[in-house]
Protein backbone atom coordinates (compact mmCIF):
# COMPACT_ATOMS: atom_id res chain seq x y z
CA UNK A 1 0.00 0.00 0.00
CA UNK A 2 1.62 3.24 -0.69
CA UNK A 3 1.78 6.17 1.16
CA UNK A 4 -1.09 8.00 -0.93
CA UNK A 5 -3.30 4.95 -0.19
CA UNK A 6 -2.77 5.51 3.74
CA UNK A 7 -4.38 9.33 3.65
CA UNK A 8 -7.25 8.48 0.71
CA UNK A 9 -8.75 5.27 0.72
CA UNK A 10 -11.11 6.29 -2.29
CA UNK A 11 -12.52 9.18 -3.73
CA UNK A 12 -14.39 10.89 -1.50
CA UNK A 13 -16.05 12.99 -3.85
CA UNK A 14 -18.26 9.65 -5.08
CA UNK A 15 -19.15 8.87 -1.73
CA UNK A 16 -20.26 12.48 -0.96
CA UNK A 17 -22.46 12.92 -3.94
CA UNK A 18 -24.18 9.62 -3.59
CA UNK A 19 -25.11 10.29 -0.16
CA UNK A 20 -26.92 13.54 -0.90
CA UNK A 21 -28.73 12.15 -4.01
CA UNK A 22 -30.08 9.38 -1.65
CA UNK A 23 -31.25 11.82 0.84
CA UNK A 24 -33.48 14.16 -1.67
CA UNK A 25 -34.29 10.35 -2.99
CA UNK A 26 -35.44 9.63 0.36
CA UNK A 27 -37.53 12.86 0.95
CA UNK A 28 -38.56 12.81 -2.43
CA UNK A 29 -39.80 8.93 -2.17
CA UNK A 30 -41.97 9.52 0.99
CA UNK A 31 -43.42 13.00 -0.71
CA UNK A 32 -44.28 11.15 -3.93
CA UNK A 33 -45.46 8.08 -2.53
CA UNK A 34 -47.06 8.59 1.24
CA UNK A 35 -50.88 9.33 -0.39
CA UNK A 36 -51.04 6.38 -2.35
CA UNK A 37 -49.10 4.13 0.04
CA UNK A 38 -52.10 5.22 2.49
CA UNK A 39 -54.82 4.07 0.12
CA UNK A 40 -53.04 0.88 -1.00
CA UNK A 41 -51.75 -0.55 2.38
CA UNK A 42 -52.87 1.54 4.99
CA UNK A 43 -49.30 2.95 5.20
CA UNK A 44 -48.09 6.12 4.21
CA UNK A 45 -44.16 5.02 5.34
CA UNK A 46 -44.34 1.68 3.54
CA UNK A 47 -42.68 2.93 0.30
CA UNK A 48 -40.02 4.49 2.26
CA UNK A 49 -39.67 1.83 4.75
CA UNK A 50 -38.37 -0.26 1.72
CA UNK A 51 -36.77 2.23 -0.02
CA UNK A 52 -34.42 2.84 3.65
CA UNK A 53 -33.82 -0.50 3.49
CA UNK A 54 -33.22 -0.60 -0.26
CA UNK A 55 -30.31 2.21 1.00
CA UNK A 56 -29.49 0.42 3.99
CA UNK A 57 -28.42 -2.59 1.81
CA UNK A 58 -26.66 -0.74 -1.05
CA UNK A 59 -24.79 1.21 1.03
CA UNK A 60 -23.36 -1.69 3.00
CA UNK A 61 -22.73 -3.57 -0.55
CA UNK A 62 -21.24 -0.23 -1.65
CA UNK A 63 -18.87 0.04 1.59
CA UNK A 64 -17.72 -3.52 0.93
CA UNK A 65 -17.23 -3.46 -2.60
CA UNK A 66 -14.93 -0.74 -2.25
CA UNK A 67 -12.14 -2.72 -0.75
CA UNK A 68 -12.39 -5.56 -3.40
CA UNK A 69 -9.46 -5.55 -5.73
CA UNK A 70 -11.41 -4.39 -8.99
CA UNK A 71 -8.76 -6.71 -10.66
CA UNK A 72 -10.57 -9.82 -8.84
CA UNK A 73 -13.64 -8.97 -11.77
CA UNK A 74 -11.20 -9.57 -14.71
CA UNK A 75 -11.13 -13.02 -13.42
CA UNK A 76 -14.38 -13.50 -12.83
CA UNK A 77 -15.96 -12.09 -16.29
CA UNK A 78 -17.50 -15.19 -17.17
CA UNK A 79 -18.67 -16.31 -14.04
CA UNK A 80 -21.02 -13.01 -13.51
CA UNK A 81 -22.35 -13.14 -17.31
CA UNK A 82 -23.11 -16.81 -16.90
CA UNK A 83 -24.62 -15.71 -13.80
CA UNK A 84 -26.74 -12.77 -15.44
CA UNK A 85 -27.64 -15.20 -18.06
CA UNK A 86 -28.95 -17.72 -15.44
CA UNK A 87 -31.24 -14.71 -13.98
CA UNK A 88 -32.16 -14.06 -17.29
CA UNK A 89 -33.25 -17.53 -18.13
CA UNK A 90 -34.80 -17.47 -14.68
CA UNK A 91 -37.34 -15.07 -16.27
CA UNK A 92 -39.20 -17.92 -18.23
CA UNK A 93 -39.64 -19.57 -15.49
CA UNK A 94 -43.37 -20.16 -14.34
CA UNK A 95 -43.60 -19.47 -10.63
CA UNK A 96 -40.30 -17.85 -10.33
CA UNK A 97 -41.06 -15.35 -12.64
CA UNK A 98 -43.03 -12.06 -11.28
CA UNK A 99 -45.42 -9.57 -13.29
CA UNK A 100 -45.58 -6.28 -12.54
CA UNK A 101 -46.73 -3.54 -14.66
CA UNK A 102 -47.60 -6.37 -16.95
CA UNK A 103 -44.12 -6.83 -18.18
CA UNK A 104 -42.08 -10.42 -16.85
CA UNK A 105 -39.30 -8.05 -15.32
CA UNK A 106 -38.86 -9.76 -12.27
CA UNK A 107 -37.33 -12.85 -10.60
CA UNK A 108 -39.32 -13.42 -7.46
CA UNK A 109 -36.15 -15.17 -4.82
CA UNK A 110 -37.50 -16.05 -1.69
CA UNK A 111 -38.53 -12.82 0.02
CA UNK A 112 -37.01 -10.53 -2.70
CA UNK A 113 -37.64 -9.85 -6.57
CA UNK A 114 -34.39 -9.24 -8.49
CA UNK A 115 -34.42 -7.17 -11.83
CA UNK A 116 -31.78 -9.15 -14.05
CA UNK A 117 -31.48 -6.38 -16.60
CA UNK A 118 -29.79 -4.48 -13.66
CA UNK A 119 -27.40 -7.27 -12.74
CA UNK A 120 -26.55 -8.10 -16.54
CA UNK A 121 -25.54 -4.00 -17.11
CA UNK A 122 -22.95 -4.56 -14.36
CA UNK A 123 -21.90 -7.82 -15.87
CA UNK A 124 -21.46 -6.66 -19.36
CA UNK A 125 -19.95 -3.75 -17.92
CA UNK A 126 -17.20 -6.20 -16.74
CA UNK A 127 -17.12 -8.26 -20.05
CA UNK A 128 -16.62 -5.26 -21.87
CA UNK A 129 -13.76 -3.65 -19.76
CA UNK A 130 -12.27 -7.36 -19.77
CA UNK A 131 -12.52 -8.27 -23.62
CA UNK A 132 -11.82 -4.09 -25.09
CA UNK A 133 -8.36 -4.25 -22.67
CA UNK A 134 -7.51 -7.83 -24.01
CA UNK A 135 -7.92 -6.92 -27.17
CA UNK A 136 -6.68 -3.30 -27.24
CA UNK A 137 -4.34 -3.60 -30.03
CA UNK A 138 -6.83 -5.42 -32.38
CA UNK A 139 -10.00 -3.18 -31.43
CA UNK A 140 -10.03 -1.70 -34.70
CA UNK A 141 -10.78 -5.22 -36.41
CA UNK A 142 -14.60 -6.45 -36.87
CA UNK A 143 -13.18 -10.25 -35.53
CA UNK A 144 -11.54 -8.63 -32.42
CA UNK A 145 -13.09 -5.25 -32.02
CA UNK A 146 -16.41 -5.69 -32.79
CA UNK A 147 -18.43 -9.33 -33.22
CA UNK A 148 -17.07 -10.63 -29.81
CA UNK A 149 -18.96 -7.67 -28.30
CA UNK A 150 -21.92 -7.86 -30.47
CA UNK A 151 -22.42 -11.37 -29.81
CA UNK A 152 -22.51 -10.98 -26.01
CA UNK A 153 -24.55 -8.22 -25.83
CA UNK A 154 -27.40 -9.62 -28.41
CA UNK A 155 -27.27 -12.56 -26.57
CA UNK A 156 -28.42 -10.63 -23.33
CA UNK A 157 -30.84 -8.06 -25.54
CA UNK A 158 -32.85 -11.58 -26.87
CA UNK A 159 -33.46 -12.40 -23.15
CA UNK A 160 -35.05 -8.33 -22.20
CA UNK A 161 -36.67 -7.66 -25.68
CA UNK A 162 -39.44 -10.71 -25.10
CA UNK A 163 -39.78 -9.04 -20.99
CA UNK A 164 -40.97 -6.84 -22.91
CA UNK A 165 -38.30 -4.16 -23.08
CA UNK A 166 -37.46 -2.44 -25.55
CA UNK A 167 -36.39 1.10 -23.93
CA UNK A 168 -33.66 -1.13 -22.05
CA UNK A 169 -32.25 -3.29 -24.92
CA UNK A 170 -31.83 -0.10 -26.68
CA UNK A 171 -30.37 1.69 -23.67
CA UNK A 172 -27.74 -1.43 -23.96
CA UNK A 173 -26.77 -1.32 -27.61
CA UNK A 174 -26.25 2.93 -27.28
CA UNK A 175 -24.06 2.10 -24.67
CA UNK A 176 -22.48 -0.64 -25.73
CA UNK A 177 -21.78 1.51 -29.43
CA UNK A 178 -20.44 4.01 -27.29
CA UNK A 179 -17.90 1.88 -25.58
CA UNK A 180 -16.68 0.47 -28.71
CA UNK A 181 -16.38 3.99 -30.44
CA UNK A 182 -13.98 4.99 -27.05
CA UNK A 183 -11.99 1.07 -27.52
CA UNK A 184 -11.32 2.20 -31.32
CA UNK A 185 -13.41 0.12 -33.06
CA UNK A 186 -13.54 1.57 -36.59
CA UNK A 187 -16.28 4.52 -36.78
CA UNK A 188 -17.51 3.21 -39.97
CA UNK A 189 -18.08 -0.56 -38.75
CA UNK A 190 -20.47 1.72 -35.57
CA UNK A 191 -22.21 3.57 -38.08
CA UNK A 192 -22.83 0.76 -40.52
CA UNK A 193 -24.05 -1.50 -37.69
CA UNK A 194 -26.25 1.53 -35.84
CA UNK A 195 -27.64 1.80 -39.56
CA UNK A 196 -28.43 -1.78 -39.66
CA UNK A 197 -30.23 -1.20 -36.35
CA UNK A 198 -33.08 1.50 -37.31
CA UNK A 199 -34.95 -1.05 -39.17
CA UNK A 200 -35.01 -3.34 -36.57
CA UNK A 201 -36.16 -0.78 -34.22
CA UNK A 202 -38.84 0.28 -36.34
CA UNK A 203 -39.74 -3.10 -37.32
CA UNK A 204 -39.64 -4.32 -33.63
CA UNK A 205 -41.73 -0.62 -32.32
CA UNK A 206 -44.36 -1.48 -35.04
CA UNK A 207 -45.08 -5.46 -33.60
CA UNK A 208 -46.09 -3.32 -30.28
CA UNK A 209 -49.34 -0.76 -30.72
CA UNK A 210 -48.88 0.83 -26.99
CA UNK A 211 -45.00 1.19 -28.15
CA UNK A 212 -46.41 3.42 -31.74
CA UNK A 213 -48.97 5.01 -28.97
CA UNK A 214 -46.05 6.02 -26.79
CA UNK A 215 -44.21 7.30 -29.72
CA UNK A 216 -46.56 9.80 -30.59
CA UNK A 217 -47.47 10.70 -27.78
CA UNK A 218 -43.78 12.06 -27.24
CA UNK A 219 -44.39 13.60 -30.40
CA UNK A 220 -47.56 15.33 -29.50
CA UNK A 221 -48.94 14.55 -26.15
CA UNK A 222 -51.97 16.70 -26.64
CA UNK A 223 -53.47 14.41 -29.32
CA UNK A 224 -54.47 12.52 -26.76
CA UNK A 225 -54.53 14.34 -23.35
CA UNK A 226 -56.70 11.84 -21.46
CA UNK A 227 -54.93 8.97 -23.05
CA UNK A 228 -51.45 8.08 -24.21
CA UNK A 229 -50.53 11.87 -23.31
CA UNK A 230 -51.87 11.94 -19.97
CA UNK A 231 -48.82 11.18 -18.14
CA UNK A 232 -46.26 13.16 -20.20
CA UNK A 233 -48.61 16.22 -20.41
CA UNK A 234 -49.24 15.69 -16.43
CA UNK A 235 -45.62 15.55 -16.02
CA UNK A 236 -45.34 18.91 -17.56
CA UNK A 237 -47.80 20.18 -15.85
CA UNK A 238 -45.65 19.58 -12.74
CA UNK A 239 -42.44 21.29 -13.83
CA UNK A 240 -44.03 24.30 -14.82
CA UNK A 241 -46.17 24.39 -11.15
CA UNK A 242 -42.83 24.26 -10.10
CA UNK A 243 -41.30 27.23 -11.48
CA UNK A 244 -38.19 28.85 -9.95
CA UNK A 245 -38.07 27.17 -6.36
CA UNK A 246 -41.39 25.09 -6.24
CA UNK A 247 -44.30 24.90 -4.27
CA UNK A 248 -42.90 23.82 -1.16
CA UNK A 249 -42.27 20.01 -0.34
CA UNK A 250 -45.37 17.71 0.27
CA UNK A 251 -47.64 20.17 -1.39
CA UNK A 252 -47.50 18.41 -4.84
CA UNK A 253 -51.00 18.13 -6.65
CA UNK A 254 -49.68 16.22 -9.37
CA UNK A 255 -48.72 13.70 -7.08
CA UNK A 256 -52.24 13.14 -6.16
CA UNK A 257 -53.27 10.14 -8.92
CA UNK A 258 -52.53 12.18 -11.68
CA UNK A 259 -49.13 10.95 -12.34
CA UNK A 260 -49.12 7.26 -12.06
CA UNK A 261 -46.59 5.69 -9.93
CA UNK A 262 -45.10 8.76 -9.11
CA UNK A 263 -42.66 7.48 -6.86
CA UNK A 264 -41.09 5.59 -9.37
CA UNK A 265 -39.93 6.77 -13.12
CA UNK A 266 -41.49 9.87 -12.94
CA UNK A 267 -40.01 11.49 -9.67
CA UNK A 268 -38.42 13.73 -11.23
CA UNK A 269 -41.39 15.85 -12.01
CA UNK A 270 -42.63 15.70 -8.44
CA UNK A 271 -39.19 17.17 -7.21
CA UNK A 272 -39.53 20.07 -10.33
CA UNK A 273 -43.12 20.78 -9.06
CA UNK A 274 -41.98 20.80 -4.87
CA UNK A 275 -38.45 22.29 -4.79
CA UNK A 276 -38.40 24.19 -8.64
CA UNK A 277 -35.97 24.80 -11.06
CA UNK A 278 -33.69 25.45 -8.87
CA UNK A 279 -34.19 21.79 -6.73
CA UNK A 280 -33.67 20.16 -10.13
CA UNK A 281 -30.46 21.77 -10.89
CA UNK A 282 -29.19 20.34 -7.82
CA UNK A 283 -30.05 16.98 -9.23
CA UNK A 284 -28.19 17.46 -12.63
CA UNK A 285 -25.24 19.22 -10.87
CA UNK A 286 -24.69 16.39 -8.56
CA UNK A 287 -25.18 13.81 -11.51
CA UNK A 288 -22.68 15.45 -13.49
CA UNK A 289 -20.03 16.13 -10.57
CA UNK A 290 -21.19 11.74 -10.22
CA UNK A 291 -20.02 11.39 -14.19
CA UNK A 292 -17.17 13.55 -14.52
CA UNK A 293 -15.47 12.12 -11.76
CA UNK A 294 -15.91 8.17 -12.59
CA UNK A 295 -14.36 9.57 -15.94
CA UNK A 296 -11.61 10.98 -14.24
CA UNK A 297 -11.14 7.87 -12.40
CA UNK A 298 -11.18 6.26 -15.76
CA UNK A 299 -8.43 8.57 -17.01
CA UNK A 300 -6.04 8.32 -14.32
CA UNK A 301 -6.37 4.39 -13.63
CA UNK A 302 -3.27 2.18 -13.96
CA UNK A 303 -4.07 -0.32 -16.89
CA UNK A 304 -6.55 -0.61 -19.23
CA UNK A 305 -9.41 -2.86 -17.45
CA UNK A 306 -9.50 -0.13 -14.96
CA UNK A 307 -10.12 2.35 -17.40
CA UNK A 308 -12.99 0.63 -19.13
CA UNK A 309 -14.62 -0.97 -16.31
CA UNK A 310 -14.99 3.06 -14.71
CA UNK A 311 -15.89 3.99 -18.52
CA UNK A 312 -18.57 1.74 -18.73
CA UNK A 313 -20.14 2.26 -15.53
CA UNK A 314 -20.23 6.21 -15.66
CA UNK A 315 -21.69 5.98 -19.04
CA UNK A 316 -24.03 3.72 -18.34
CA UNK A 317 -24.80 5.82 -14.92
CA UNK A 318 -25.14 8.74 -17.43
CA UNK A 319 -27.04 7.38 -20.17
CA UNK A 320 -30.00 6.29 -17.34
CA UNK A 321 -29.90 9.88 -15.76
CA UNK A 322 -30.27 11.48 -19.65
CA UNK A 323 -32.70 9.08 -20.48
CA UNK A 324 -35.19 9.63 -17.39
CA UNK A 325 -34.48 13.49 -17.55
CA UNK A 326 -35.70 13.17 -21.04
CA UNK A 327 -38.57 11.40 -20.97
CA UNK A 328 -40.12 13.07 -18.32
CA UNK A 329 -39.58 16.14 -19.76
CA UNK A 330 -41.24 15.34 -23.05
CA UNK A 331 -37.61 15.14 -24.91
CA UNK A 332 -37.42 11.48 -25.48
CA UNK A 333 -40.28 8.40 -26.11
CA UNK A 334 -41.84 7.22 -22.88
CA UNK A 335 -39.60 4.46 -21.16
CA UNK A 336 -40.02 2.95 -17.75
CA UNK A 337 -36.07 3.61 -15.77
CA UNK A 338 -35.36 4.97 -12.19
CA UNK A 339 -33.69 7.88 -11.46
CA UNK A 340 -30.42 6.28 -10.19
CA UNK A 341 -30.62 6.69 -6.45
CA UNK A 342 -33.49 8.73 -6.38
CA UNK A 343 -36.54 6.80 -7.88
CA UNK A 344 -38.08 4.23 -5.75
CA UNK A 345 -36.49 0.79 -6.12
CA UNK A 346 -34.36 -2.51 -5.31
CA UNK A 347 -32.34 -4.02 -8.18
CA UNK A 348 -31.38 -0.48 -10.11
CA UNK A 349 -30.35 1.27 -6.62
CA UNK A 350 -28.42 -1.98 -5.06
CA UNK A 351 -26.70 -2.11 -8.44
CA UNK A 352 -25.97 1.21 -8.69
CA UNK A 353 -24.33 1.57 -5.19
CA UNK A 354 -22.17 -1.50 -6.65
CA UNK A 355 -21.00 0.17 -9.02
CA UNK A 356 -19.86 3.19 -7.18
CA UNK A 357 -18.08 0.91 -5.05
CA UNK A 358 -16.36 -0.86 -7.77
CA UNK A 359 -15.05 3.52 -9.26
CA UNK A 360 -14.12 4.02 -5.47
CA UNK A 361 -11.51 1.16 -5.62
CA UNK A 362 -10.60 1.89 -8.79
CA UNK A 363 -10.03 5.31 -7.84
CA UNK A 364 -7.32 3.77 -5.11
CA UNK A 365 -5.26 3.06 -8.21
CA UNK A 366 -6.30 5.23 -9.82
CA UNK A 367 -5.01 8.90 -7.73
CA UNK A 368 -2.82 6.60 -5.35
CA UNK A 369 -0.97 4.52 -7.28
C-alpha cells in the first residue's frame, strides 16, 4: 500500500455525492409516494420503509465493494455473465417469474424480486472492460473489435426484448456503441451497424401498438390528453407548477393520482413541481459532478481494465440519468427507468451503489498509485 493509499482510501467525492442524491431520494420517495401508500396498504411510510432498506443494503454492498481488488472482476468475467444469463433464463420460469406492470421483469427469490437487466448492465460492464483491454491492439478489427462484443450483448438483448423491453435493450446497444467507439473500433463498422439497427427498431416498435402510442405521444402529447398523453402532459404540468423554487415540499397536486406511480420513473417531475428549477439543478449538478469524476477515475487508472470498467459504468450511470431526464420532460419516447438513487427501487439502486463501489476502488489506483 503506498503512502497516498494511507491518507485516501477512495474518492471521497463519489461517496459524498451519492449520499446527498439518496437523501433528496429519500424525501422525495416519501413526498411522492405517502398518499397512495395510504390508500393501497394503509401505510403512508411503507414505500419508504423499503426504499431505507433498499439504501441500507446498497450502502453496505457499496462500503464492501470498495475494498475488493477491482482486478478480482477480470477473473471473474464469465462467471457473472453466466450468472446474469442464469437470472435471465430465470425469467421464463413459471412461478419464479413475477409480473408487474404487466411486463415479466422480475425474478421473485425467496422474500425478494431481483431485476436481471440491472445485474446483466454490471456484468457486461465487466465483459466489456475485460474483452476491449484484451484486445486493445486489435480493437479496430470487426473479428476482435467488434463481433465478440456484439455477440454478447445480443445474446443478453434476446433475453429483455421478449420481458418486454425495448427502452432497455436499446439503452444497452447505445451504450455498448459508445464503448466500442472509445476502444477504437472503426467509426464506420459503428455507423454501418447503428444503420443496420433503425430497421429493426422500427420493425420491432411497429409489432407493439402501446410502443407506436407512446411514440406519438412524445411527439404530441396533446393528441391525446386523457390517453397516451396523460402522463407526459401531467408531467409537464408539474415542472411548470414548479417554477423557480417550487411549491414547497409535500404540497404536490400532481402527485395526487394524476401521475401514475409517481414514486417511481417519474419522480423527477414531483421534485420540479416541490423544490423548482432550482431543486432540479441540484439533481443534474450532482449527476454530473457523479459522471465527470468516474471519468476521471477512468483517465487516471493504472491499466486498461480499470479504465474501461470506470468507462462503462459512468456511461451507463449517465445514459440512465439522460434518459429519465428526457422522458419526463417530453424530450425522449416514454420508457419505464429509475432515477439512479433517487426513484423508488431494489435491483437499479443496489446495483448502482455497486458500481460506485467498484469507481471508489478503482479510484485507489487510480489517484494513489
Amino acid at each position: 500500500m503506498g503512502k497516498g493509499e494511507d491518507k485516501y482510501s477512495y474518492d471521497p467525492f463519489i461517496l459524498i455525492t451519492v449520499l446527498f442524491l439518496i437523501g433528496i431520494g429519500l424525501i422525495a420517495v416519501f413526498s411522492a409516494s405517502s398518499i397512495l401508500a395510504e390508500k393501497r396498504f394503509g401505510d403512508q411510510y411503507f414505500y419508504l420503509r423499503k426504499q431505507v432498506m433498499f439504501c441500507l443494503l446498497g450502502l453496505l454492498l457499496m462500503v464492501s465493494v470498495k475494498n475488493i481488488n477491482y482486478l478480482v472482476y477480470k477473473k471473474c468475467t464469465y462467471f457473472f455473465l453466466g450468472l446474469s444469463l442464469a437470472l435471465m433464463i430465470l425469467l421464463f420460469v413459471p412461478g419464479v417469474k413475477s409480473k408487474i406492470g404487466g411486463a415479466y421483469r422480475w425474478i421473485r427469490l425467496g422474500f425478494i424480486s431481483v431485476q436481471p437487466s440491472e445485474v446483466a448492465k454490471l456484468s457486461l460492464a465487466i465483459f466489456f472492460a475485460y474483452s476491449m483491454s484484451k484486445n486493445s491492439n486489435s480493437m479496430g478489427t470487426i473479428r476482435y473489435g467488434l463481433m465478440p462484443h456484439l455477440i454478447v450483448a445480443a445474446i443478453f438483448i434476446g433475453f429483455i426484448l421478449p420481458q418486454p423491453d425495448l427502452g432497455t435493450a436499446a439503452i444497452i446497444t447505445v451504450w455498448m456503441l459508445v464503448l466500442l467507439f472509445i476502444g477504437g473500433v472503426n467509426v464506420g463498422y459503428i455507423v454501418l451497424f447503428s444503420g443496420m439497427l433503425a430497421p429493426v427498431f422500427y420493425y420491432i416498435t411497429s409489432l407493439a401498438p402501446y410502443r407506436v402510442e407512446r411514440l406519438l405521444a412524445f411527439l404530441n402529447p396533446w393528441k391525446d390528453p386523457t390517453g397516451s398523453g396523460f402522463q407526459i402532459i401531467h408531467s409537464l404540468y408539474a415542472f411548470g407548477s414548479g417554477g423557480l423554487t417550487g411549491v414547497g415540499i409535500g404540497d404536490s397536486k400532481q402527485k395526487l393520482f394524476y401521475l401514475p406511480e409517481p414514486h417511481t420513473d417519474f419522480i423527477l417531475p414531483i421534485i420540479g413541481e416541490e423544490i423548482g428549477f432550482l431543486g432540479t439543478s441540484i439533481l443534474i449538478v450532482l449527476f454530473t459532478i457523479l459522471v465527470l469524476r468516474g471519468i476521471k477515475i477512468a483517465l487516471n487508472a493504472p491499466e486498461l481494465f480499470g479504465t474501461y470498467l470506470a468507462l462503462g459504468i459512468s456511461i451507463m450511470l449517465a445514459i440512465q440519468v439522460i434518459v429519465n431526464m428526457g422522458v419526463v420532460m417530453a424530450l425522449l419516447p416514454t420508457k419505464g427507468l429509475a432515477l439512479p438513487f433517487v426513484s423508488y427501487g431494489g435491483s437499479s439502486l443496489v446495483i448502482n451503489f455497486i458500481g460506485m463501489g467498484i469507481l471508489m476502488n478503482i479510484s485507489k489506483k487510480a489517484f494513489n498509485g
